[in-house]
Protein backbone atom coordinates (compact mmCIF):
# COMPACT_ATOMS: atom_id res chain seq x y z
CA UNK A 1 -86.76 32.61 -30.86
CA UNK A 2 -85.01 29.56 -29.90
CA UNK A 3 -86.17 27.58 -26.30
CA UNK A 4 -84.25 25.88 -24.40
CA UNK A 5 -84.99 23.20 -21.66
CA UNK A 6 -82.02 21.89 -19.10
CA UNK A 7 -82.95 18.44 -17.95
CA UNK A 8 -80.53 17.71 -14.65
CA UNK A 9 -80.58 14.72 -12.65
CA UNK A 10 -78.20 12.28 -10.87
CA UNK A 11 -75.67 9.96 -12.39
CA UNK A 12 -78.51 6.78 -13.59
CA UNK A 13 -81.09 9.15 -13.68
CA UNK A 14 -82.04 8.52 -17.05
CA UNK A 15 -82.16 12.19 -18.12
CA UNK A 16 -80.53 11.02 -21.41
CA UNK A 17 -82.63 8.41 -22.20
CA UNK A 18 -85.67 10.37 -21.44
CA UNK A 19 -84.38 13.24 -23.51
CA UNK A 20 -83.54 11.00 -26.01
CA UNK A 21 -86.78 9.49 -26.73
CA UNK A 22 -89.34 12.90 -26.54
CA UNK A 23 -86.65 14.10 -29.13
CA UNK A 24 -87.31 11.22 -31.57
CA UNK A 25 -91.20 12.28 -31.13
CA UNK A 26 -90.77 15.57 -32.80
CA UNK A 27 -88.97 17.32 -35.46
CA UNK A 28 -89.23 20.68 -33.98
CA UNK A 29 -86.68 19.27 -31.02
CA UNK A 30 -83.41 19.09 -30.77
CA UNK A 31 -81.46 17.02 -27.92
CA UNK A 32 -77.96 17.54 -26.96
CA UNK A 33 -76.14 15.17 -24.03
CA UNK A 34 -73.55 17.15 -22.23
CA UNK A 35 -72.03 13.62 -21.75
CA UNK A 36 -72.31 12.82 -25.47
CA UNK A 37 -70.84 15.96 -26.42
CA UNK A 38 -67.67 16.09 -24.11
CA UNK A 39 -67.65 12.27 -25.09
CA UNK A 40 -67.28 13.01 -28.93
CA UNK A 41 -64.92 15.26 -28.19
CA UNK A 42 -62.70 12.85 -26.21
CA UNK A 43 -62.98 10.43 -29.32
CA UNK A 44 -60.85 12.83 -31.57
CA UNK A 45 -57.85 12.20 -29.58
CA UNK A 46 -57.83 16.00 -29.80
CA UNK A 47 -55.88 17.91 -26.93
CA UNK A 48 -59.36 19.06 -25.71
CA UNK A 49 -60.49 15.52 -26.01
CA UNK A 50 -57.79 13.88 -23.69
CA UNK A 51 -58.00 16.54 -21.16
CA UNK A 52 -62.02 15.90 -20.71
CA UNK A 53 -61.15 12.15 -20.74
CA UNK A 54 -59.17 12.81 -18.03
CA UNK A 55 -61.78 14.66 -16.06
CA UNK A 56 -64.83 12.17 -16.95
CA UNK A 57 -62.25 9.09 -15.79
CA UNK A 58 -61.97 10.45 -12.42
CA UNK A 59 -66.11 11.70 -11.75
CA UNK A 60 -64.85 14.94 -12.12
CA UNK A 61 -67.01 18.28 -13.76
CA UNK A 62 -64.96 18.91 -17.00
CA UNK A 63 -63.48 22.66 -16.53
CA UNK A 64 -66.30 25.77 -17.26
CA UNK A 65 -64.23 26.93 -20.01
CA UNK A 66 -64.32 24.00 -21.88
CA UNK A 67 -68.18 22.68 -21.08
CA UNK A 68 -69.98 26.39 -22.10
CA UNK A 69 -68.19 26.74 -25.48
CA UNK A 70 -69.73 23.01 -26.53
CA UNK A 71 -73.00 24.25 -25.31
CA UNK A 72 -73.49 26.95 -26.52
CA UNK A 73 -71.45 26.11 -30.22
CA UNK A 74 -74.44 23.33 -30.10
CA UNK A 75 -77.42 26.15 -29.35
CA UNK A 76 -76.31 28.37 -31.92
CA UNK A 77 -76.15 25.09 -34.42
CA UNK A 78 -79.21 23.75 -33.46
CA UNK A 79 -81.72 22.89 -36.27
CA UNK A 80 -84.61 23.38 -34.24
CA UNK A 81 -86.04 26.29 -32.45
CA UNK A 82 -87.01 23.65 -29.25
CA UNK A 83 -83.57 22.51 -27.77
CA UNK A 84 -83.06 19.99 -24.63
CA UNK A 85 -79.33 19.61 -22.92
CA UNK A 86 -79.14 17.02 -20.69
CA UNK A 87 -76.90 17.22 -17.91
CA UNK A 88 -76.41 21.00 -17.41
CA UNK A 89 -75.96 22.73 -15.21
CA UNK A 90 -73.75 20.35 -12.74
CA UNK A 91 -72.08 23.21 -10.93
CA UNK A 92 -72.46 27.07 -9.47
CA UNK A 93 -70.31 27.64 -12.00
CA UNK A 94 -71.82 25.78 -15.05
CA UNK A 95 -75.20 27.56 -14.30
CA UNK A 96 -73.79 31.36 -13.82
CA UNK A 97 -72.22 30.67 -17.39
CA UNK A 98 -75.06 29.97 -18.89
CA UNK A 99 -77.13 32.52 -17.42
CA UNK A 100 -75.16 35.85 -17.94
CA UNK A 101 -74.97 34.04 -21.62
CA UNK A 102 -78.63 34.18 -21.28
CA UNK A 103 -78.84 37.69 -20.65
CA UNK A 104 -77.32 38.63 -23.82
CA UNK A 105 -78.63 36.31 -26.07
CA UNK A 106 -82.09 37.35 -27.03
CA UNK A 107 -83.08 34.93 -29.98
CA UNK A 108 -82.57 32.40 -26.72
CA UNK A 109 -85.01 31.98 -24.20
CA UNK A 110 -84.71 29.17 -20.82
CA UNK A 111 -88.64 27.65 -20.72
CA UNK A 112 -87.67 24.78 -17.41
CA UNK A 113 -85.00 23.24 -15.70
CA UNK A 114 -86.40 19.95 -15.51
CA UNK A 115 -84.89 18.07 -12.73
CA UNK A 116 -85.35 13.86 -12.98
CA UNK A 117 -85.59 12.66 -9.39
CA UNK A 118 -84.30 9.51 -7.96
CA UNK A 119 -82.85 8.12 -4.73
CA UNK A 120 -79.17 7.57 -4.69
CA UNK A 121 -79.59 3.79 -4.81
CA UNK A 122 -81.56 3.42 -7.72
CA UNK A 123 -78.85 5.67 -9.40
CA UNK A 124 -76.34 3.89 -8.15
CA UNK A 125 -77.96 0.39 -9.26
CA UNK A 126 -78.87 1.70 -12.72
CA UNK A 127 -75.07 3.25 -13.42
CA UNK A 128 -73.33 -0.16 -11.81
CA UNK A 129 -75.72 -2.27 -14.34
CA UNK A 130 -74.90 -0.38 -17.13
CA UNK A 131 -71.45 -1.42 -17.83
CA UNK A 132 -69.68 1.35 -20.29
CA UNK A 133 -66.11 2.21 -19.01
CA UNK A 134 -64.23 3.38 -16.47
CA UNK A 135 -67.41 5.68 -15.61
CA UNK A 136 -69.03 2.66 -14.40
CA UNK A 137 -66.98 1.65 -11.27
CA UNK A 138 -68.65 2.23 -7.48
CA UNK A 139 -65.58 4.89 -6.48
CA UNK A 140 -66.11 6.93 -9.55
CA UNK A 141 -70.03 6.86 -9.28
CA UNK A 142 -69.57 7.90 -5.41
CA UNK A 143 -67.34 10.77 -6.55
CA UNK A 144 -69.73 11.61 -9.67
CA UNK A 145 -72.74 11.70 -6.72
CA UNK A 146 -71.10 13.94 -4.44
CA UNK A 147 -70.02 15.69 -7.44
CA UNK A 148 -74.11 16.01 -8.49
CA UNK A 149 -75.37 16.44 -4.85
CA UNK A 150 -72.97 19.70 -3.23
CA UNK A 151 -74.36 21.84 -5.86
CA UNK A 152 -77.72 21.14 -5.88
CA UNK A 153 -79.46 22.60 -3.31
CA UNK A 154 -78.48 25.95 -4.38
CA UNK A 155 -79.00 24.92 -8.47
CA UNK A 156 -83.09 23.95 -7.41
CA UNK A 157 -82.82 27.47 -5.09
CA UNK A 158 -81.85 29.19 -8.31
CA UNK A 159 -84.76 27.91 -10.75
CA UNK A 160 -87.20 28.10 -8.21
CA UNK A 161 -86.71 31.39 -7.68
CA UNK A 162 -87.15 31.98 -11.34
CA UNK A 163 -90.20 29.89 -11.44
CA UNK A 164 -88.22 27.68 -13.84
CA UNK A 165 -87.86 24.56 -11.99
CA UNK A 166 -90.12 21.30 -12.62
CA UNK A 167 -89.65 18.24 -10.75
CA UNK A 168 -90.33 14.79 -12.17
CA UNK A 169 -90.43 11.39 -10.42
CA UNK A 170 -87.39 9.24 -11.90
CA UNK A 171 -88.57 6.86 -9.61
CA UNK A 172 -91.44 4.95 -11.89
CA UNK A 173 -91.04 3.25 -15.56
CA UNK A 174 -89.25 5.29 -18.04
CA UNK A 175 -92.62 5.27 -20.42
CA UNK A 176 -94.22 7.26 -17.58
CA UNK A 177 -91.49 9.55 -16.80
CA UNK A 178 -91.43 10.41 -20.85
CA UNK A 179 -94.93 10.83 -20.96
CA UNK A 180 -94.56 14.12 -18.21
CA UNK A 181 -91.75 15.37 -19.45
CA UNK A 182 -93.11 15.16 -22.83
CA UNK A 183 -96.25 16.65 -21.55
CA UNK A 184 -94.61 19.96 -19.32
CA UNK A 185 -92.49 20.68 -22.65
CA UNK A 186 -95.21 20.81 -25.14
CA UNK A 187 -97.13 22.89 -22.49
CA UNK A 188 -93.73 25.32 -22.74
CA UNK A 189 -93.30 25.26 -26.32
C-alpha cells in the first residue's frame, strides 16, 4: 500500500525545500511539488501549459480539474510506496478532490497533512528574496497569501478532525525543520 503525506504551508514556507531534502535521504520516498508539476507543464507550451501559466502569473489556484489529474497521474507513477506532495491541498476544493479519490483508492492511504508554519512576513521576505519570475512580485505574493490564508482555517478543521494534521515550526533553520519532519514521517511510515 502506497502512503501519502501532504506538506501545506504559505507562499516562502519552504515546504519544497524541506520536502526536497528528506526525499534525497531515502529511496523508499518519493517527492512531488505541485508547483514543479504545474510548472513542467507550463514549459511544454502545451494548451494545458499556457492556461496554468496564466493562473500561476496572476497568484491564482490553477483550476481543480486540471491540478487532481497531475496528482494523482504522479501517485499512481510513483516509484516508491512513501510519497510527499508539496503544496496540496490549497483550496476546499483541492482537498474534497483528493479525498473522495481517497475513498476509492485502497492501495492509497493519507498518513499526515503536515502543515509548515510561518508568519506572513517571513513568507513574504523569503518569496521577495528569492527572485524567480513574475511569481516573485509583492502584488502577486499578497494575492498568492490571501489565496493560502481564506481556505485554511477550514483545511486544518478538516485534518484535525481526522487526526491527520501535524504542525511544524517554519519559523527556525531549515536543518531543524527537516530534522521533524523527517522524524514524524519515519514515525508514519
Amino acid at each position: 500500500m502506497k502512503k501519502l503525506f501532504l506538506i501545506i504551508g504559505a507562499p516562502g514556507s519552504g515546504k519544497t525545500t524541506n520536502a526536497e531534502l528528506i526525499a534525497k535521504k531515502y529511496e523508499n520516498i518519493t517527492h512531488y511539488s505541485t508547483g514543479d508539476m504545474l510548472r513542467a507543464e507550463v514549459a511544454t507550451k502545451s494548451e494545458t501549459g499556457k492556461e496554468i501559466e496564466n493562473y500561476i502569473n496572476n497568484g491564482l489556484i490553477v483550476p481543480i480539474n486540471i491540478a487532481i489529474k497531475t496528482i494523482i497521474n504522479a501517485i499512481k507513477n510513483a516509484p516508491t510506496n512513501n510519497i510527499i506532495i508539496d503544496g496540496y491541498p490549497r483550496s476546499l476544493e483541492q482537498l474534497n478532490a483528493l479525498d473522495e479519490y481517497l475513498k476509492i483508492e485502497d492501495e492509497l492511504e493519507l498518513k499526515a497533512c503536515i502543515e509548515v508554519v510561518v508568519s506572513q512576513n517571513t513568507a513574504k521576505d523569503r518569496v521577495l528574496g528569492r527572485n524567480r519570475g513574475d511569481d516573485d512580485k509583492i502584488e502577486v505574493f499578497n494575492n498568492r497569501m490571501n489565496v493560502y490564508l481564506e481556505p485554511l482555517k477550514a483545511i486544518q478543521d478538516f485534518y484535525e478532525e481526522k487526526k491527520l494534521l501535524k504542525k511544524i515550526d517554519g519559523e527556525r533553520t531549515i536543518e531543524k525543520i527537516v530534522e521533524d519532519i523527517d522524524s514524524f514521517i519515519k514515525s508514519k511510515i
